[in-house]
C-alpha atoms as a PDB file:
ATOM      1  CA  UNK A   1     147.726 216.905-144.929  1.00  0.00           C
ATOM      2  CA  UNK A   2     150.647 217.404-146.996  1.00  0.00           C
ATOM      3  CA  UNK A   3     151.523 220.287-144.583  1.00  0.00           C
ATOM      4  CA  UNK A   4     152.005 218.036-141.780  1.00  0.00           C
ATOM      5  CA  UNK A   5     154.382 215.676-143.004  1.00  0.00           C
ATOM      6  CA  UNK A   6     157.059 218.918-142.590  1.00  0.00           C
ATOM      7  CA  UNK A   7     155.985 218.308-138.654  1.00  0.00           C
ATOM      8  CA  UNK A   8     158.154 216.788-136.129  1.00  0.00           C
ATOM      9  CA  UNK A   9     155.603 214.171-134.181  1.00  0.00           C
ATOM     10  CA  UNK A  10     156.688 214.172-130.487  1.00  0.00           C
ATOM     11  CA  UNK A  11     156.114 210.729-128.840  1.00  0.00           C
ATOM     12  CA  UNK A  12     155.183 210.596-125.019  1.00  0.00           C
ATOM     13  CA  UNK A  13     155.001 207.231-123.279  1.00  0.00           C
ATOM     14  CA  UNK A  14     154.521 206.652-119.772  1.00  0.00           C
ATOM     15  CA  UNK A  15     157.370 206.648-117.452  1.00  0.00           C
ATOM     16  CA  UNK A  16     157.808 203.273-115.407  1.00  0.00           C
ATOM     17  CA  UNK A  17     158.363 204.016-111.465  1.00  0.00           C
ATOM     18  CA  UNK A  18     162.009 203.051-111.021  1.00  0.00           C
ATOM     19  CA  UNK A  19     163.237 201.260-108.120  1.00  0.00           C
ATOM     20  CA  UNK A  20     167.042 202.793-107.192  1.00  0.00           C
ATOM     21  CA  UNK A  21     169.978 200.443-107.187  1.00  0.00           C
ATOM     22  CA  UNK A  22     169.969 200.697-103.227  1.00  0.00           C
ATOM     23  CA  UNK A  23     166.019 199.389-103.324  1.00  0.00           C
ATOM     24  CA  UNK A  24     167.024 196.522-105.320  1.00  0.00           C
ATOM     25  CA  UNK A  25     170.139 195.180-103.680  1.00  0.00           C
ATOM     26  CA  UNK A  26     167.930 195.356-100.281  1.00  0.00           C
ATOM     27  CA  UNK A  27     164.826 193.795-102.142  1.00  0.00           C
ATOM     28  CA  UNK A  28     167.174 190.866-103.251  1.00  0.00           C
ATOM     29  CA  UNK A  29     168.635 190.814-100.137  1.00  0.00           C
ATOM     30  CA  UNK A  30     165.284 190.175 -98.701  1.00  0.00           C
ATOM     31  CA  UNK A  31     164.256 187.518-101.234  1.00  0.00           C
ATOM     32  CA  UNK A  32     167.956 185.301-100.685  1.00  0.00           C
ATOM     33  CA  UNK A  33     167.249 185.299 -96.732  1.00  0.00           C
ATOM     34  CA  UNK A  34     163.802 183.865 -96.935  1.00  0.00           C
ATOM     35  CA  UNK A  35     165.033 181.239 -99.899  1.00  0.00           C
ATOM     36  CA  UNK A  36     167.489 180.285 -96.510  1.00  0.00           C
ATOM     37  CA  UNK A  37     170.322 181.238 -98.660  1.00  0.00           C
ATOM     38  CA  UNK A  38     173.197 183.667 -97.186  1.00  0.00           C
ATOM     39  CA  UNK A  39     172.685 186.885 -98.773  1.00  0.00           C
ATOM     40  CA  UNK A  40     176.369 188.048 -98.855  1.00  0.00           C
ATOM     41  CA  UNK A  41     177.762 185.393-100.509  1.00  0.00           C
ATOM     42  CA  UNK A  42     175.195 184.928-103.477  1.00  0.00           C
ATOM     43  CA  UNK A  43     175.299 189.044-104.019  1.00  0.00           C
ATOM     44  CA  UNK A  44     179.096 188.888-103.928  1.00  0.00           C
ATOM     45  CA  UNK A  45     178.885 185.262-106.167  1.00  0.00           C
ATOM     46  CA  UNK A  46     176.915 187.576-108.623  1.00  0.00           C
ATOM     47  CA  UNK A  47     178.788 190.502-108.487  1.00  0.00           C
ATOM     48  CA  UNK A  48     181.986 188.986-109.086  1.00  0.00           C
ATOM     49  CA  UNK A  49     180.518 186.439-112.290  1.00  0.00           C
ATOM     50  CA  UNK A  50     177.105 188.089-113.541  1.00  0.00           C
ATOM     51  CA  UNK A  51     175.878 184.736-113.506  1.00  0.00           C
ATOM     52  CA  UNK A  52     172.039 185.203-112.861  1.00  0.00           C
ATOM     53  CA  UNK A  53     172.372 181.809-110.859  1.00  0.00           C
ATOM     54  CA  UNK A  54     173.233 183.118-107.922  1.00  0.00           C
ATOM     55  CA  UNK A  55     170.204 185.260-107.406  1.00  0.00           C
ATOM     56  CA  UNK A  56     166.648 183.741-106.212  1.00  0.00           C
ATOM     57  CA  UNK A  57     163.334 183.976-108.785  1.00  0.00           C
ATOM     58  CA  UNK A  58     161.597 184.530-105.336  1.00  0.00           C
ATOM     59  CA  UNK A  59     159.779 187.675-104.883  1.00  0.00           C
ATOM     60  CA  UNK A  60     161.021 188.460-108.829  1.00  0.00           C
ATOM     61  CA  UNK A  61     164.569 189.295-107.188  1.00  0.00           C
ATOM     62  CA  UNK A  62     166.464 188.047-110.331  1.00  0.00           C
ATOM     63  CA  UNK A  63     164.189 190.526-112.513  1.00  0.00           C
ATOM     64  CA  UNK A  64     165.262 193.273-110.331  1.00  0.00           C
ATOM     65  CA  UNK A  65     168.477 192.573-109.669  1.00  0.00           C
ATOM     66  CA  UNK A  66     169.037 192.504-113.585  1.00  0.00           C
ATOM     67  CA  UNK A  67     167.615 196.060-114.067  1.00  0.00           C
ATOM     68  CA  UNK A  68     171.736 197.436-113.356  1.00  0.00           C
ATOM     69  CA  UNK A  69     174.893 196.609-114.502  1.00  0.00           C
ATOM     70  CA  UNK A  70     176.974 195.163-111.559  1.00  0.00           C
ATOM     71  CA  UNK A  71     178.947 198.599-111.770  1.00  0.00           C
ATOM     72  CA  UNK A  72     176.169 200.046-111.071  1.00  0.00           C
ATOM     73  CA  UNK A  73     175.654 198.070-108.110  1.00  0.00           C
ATOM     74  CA  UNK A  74     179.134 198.236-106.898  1.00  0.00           C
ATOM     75  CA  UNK A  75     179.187 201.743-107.083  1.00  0.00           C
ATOM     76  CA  UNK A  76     175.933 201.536-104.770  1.00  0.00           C
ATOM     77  CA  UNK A  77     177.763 199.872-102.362  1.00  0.00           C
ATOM     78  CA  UNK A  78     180.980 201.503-102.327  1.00  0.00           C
ATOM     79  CA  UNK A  79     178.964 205.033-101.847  1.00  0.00           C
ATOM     80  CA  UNK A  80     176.582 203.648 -99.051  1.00  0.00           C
ATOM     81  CA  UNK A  81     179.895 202.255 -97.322  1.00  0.00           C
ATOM     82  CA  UNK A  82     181.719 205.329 -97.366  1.00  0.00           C
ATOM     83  CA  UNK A  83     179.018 207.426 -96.168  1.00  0.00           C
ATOM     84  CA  UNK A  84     178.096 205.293 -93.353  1.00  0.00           C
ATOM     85  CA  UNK A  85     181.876 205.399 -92.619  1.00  0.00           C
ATOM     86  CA  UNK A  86     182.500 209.115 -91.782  1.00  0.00           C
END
């Protein structure tokens, strides 16, 4: 016993599926439009203030939305924009 104290211990845990930033923003998008809420202006309300408030609890969207930093998000955006664009 004494042996293994001069071990490292390796700790695995299971990886949680991720959902990308893109999966989210459409998932919340989805969630705000059947809430009858237009989806633009509560993403950009939320964007701009990171008040929670402006996203639905419906289908969980707040919980996901939450998973990014609105940087994140933007940067999402910006990239899908761009590359559409060209």
């Amino acid at each position: 016993m004494p042996d293994e104290l001069d071990k490292t211990m390796t700790f695995k845990f299971k990886v949680e599926e991720t959902t990308s930033a893109r999966e989210v923003l459409k998932a919340v998008y989805k969630a705000l439009r059947e809430k009858g809420y237009n989806p633009i202006s509560q993403l950009v309300g939320y964007l701009l203030s990171g008040d929670p408030a402006y996203i639905t609890n419906h289908q969980n969207a707040r919980n996901l939305i939450r998973k990014y930093e609105r940087d994140e998000l933007l940067e999402e955006l910006i990239k899908y924009y761009l590359e559409k664009g060209e």
